[in-house]
N, C-alpha and C. Protein backbone atom coordinates (compact mmCIF):
# COMPACT_ATOMS: atom_id res chain seq x y z
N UNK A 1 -19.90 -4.35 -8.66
CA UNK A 1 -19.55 -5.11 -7.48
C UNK A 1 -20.72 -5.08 -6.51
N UNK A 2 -21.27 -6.12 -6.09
CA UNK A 2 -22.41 -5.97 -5.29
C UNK A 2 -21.97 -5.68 -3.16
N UNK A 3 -22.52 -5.53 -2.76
CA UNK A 3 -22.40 -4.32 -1.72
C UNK A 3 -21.82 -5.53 -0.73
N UNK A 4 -22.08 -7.30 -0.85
CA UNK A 4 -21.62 -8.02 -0.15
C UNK A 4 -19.92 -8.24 -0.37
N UNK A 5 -19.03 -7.92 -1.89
CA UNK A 5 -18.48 -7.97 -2.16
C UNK A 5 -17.22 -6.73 -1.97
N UNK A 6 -18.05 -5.87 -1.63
CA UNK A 6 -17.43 -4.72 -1.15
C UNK A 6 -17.13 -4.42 0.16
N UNK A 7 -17.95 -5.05 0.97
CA UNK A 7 -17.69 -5.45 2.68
C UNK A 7 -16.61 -6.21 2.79
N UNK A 8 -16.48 -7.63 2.29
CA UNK A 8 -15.29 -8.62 1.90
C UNK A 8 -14.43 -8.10 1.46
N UNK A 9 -13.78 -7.35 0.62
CA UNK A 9 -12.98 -6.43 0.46
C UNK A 9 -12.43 -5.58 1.35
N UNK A 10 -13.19 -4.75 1.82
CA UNK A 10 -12.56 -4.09 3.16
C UNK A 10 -12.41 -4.70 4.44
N UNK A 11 -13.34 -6.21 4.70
CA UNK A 11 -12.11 -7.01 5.76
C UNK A 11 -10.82 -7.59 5.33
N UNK A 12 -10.92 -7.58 4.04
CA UNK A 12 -9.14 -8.37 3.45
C UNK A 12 -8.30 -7.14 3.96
N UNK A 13 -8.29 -6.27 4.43
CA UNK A 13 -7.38 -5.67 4.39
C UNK A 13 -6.77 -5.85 6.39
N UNK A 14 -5.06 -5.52 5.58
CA UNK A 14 -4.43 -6.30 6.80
C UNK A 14 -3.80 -5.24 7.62
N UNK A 15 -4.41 -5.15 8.93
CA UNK A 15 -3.86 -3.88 9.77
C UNK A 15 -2.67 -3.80 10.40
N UNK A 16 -1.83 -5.10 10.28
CA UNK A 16 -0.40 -5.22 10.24
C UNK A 16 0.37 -4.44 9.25
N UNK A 17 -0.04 -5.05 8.68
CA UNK A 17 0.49 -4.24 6.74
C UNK A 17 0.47 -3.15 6.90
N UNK A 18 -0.77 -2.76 6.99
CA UNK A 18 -1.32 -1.04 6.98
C UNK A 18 -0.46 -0.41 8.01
N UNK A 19 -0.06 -0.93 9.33
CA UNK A 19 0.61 -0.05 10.03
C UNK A 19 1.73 -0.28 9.66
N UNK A 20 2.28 -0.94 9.31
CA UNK A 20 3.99 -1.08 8.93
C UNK A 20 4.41 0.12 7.98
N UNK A 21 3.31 -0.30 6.83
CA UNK A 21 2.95 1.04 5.48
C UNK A 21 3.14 2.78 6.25
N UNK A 22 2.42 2.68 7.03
CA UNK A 22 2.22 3.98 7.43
C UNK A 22 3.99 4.20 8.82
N UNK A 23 4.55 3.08 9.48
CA UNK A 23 5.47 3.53 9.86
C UNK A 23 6.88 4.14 9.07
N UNK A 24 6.86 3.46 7.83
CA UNK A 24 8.13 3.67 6.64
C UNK A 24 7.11 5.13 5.87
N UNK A 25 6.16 5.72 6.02
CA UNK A 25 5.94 6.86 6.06
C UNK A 25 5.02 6.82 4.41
N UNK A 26 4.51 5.97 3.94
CA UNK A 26 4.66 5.77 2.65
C UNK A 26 3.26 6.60 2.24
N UNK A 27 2.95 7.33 1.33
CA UNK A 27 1.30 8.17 1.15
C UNK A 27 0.51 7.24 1.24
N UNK A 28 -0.67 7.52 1.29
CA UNK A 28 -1.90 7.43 1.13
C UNK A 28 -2.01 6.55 -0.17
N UNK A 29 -2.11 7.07 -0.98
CA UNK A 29 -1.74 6.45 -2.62
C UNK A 29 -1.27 5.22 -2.24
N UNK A 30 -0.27 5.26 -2.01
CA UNK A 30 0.96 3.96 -1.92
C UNK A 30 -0.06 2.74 -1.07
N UNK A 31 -0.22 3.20 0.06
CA UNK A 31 -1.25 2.52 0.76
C UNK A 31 -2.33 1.64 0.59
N UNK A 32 -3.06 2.52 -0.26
CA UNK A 32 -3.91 2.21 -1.11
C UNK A 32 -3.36 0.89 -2.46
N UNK A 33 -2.33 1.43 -2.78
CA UNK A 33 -1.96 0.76 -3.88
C UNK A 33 -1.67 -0.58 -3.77
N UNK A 34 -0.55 -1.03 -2.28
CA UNK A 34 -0.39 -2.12 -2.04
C UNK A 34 -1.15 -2.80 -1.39
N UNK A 35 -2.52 -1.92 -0.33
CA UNK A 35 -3.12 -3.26 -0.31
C UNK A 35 -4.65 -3.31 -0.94
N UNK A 36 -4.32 -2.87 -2.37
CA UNK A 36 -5.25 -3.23 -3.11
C UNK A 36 -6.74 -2.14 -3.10
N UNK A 37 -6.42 -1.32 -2.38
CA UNK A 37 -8.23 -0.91 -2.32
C UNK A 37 -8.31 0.72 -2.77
N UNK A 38 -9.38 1.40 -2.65
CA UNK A 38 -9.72 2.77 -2.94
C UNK A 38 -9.34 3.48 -1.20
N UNK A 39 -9.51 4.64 -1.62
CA UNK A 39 -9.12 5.91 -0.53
C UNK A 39 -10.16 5.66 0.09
N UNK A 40 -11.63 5.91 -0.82
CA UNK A 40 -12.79 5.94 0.24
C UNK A 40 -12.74 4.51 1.26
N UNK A 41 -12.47 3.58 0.60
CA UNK A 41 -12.35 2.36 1.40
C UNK A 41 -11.40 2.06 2.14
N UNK A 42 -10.35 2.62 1.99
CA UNK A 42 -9.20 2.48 3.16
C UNK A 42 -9.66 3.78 4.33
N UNK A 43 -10.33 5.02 4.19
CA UNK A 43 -10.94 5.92 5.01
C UNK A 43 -11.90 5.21 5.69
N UNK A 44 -13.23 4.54 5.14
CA UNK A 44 -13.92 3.67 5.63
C UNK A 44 -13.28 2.54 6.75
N UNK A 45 -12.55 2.08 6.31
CA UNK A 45 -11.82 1.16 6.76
C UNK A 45 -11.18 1.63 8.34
N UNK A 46 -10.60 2.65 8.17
CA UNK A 46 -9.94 2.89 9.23
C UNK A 46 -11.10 4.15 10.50
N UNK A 47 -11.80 4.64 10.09
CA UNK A 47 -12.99 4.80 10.66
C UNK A 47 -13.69 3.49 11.59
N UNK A 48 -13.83 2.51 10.76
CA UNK A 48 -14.30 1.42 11.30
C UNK A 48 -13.19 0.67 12.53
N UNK A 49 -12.00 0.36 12.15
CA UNK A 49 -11.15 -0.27 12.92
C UNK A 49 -10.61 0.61 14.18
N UNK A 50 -10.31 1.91 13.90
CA UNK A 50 -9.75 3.06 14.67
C UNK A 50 -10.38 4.24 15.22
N UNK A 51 -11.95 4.45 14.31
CA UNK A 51 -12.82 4.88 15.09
C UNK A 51 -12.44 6.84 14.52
N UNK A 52 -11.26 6.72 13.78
CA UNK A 52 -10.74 7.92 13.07
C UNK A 52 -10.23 7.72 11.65
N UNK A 53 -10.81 9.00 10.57
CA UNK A 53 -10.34 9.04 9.44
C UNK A 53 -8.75 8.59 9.27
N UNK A 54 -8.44 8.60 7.66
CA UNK A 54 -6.92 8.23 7.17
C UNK A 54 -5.93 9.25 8.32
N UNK A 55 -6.15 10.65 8.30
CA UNK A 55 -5.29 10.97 8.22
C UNK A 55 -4.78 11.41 9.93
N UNK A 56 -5.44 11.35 10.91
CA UNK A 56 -4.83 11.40 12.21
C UNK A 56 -4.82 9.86 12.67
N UNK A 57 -5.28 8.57 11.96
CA UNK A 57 -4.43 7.32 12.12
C UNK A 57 -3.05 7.24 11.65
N UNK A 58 -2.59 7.65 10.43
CA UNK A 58 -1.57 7.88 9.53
C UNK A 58 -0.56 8.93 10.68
N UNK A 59 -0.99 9.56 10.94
CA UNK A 59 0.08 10.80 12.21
C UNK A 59 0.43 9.39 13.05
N UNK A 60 -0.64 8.87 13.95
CA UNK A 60 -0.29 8.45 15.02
C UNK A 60 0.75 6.94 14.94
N UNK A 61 0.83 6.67 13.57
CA UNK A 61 0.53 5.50 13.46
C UNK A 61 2.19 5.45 12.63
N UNK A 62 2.58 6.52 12.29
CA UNK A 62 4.38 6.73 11.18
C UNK A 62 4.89 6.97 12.63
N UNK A 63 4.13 7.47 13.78
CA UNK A 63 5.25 7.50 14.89
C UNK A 63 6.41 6.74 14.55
N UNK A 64 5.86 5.43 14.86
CA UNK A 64 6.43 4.23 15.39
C UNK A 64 7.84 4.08 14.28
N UNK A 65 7.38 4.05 12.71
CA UNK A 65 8.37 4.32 11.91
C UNK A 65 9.85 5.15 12.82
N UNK A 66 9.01 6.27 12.81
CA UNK A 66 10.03 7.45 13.78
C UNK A 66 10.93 6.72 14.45
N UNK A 67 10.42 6.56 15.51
CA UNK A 67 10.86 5.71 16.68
C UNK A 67 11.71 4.59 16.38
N UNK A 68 11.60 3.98 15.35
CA UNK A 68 12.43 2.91 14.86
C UNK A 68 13.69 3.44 14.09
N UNK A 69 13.39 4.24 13.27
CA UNK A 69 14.50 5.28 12.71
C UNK A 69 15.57 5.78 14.22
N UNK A 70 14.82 6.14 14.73
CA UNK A 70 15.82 6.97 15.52
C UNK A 70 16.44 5.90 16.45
N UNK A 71 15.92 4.71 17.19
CA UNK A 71 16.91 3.50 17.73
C UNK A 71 17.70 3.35 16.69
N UNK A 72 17.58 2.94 15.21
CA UNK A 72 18.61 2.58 14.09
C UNK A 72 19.69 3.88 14.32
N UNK A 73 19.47 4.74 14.38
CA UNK A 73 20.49 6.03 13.91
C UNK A 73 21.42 6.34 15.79
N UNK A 74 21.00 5.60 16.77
CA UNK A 74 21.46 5.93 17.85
C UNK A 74 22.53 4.61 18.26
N UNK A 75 22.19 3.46 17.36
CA UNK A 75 22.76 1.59 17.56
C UNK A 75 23.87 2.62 16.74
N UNK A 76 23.58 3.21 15.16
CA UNK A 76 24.55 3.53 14.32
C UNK A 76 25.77 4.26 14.68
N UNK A 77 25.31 5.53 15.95
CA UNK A 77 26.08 6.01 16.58
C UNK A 77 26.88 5.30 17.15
N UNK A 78 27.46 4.18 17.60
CA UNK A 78 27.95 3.50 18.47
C UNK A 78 29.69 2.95 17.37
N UNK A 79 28.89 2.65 16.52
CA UNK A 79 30.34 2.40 15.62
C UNK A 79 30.44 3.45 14.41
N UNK A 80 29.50 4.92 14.40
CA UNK A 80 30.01 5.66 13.21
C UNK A 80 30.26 6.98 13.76
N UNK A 81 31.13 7.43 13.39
CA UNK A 81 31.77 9.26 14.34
C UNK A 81 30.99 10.02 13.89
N UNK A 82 30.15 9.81 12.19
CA UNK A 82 29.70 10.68 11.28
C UNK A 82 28.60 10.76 12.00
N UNK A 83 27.35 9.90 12.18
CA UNK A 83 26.28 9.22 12.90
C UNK A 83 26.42 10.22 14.28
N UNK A 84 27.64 9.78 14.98
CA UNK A 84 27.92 10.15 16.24
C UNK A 84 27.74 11.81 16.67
N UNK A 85 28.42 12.29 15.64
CA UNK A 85 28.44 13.79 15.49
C UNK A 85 27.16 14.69 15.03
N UNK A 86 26.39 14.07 14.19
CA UNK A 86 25.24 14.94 14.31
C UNK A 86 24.48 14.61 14.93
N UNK A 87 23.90 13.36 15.75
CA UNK A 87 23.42 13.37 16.67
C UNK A 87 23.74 14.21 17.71
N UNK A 88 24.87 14.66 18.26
CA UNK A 88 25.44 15.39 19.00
C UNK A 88 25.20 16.90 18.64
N UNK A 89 25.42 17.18 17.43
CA UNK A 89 24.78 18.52 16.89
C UNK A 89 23.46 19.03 16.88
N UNK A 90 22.32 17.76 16.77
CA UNK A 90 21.20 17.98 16.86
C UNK A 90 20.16 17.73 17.77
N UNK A 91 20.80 17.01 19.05
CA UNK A 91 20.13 16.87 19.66
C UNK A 91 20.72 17.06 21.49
N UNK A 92 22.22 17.59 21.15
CA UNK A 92 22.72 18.11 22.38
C UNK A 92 23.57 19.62 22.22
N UNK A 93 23.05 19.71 21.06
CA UNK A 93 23.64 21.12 21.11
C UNK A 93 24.88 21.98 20.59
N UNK A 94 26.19 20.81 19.83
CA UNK A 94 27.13 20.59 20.17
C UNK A 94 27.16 21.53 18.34
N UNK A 95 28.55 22.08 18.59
CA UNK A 95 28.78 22.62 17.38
C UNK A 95 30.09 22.22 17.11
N UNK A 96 30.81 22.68 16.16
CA UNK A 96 32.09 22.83 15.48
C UNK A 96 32.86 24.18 15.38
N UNK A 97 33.67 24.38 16.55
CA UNK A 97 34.35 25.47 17.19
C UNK A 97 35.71 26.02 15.81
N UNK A 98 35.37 27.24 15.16
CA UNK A 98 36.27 27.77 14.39
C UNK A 98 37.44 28.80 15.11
N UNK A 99 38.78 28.06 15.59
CA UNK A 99 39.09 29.31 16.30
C UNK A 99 40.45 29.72 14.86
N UNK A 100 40.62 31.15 15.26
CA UNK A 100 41.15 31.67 14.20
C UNK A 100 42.20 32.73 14.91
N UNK A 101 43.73 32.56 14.77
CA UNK A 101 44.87 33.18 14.89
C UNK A 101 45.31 34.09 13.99
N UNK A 102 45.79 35.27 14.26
CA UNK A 102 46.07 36.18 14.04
C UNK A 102 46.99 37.02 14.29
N UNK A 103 47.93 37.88 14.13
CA UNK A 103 47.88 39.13 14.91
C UNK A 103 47.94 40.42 13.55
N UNK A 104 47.34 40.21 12.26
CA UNK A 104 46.84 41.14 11.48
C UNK A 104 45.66 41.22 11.24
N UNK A 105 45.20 42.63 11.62
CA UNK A 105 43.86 42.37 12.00
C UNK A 105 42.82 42.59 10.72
N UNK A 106 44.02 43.46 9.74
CA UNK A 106 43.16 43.20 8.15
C UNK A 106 43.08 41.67 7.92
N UNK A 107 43.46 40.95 8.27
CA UNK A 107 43.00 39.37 7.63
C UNK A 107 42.29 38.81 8.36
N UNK A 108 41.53 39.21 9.60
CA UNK A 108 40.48 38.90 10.11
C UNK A 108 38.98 39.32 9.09
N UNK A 109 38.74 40.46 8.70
CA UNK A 109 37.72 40.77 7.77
C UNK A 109 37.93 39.65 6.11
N UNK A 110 38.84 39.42 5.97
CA UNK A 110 38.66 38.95 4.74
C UNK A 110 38.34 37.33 4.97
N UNK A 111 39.13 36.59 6.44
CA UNK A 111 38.92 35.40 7.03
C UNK A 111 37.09 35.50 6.94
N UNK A 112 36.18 36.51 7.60
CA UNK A 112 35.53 36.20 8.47
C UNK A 112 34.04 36.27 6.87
N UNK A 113 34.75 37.54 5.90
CA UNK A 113 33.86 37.18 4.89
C UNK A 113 33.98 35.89 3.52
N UNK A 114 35.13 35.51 3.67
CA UNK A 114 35.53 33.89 2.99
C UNK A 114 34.42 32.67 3.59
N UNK A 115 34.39 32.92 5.15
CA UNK A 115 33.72 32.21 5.84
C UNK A 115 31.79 32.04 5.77
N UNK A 116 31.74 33.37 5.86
CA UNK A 116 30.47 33.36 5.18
C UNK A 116 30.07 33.29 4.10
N UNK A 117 31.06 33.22 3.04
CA UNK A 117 30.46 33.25 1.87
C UNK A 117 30.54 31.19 1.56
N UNK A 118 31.22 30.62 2.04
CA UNK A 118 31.12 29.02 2.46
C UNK A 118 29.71 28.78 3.04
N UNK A 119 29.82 29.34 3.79
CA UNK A 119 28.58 28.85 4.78
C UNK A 119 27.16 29.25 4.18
N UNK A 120 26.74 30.03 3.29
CA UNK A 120 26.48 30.13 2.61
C UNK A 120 25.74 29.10 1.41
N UNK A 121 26.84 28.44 1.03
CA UNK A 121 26.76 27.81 -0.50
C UNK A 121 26.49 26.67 0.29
């Protein structure tokens, strides 16, 4: 491939694409694969356009993926309890309260190791 043909090559490549690629989180490889080129040339590439190697464009750049995930999973909350609830677990704190009645207090030890051995598996 002569060196004019190899320049042309690395402007075909589409930095729309490439960031979409990198928001759905997809490797390097993959990257490479769909839009056609080598590592060194997609490194090249993004050096040139971003001024930084693959891999702190690739960090900055799956944010957005993120960010889109998490509006989808917060719209989802709105009509799903399942959705609703671990959001609530994971990001306010919220647990699932085991309360447990009694008044023998040998079936508290056998309650409390049944329980761990669930929680557990």
């Amino acid at each position: 491939m002569a060196v004019g043909q190899i320049k042309q090559k690395q402007d075909k490549i589409n930095q729309d694409l490439f960031e979409k690629l990198c928001g759905i989180q997809c490797t390097k490889e993959e990257i490479c694969s769909v839009l056609n080129v080598s590592e060194k040339t997609l490194n090249r590439w993004c050096k040139r356009t971003y001024g930084e190697n693959f891999s702190p464009v690739f960090a900055k750049k799956r944010m957005f993926g993120c960010s889109s995930l998490r509006r989808m999973q917060w719209k989802l909350a709105e009509k799903n309890a399942t959705m609703a609830i671990f959001l609530g677990k994971n990001y306010l704190g919220q647990r699932d309260n085991i309360e447990l009645a009694t008044t023998d207090m040998s079936k508290v030890d056998e309650l409390l190791n049944e329980i761990k051995k669930n929680a557990i598996k």
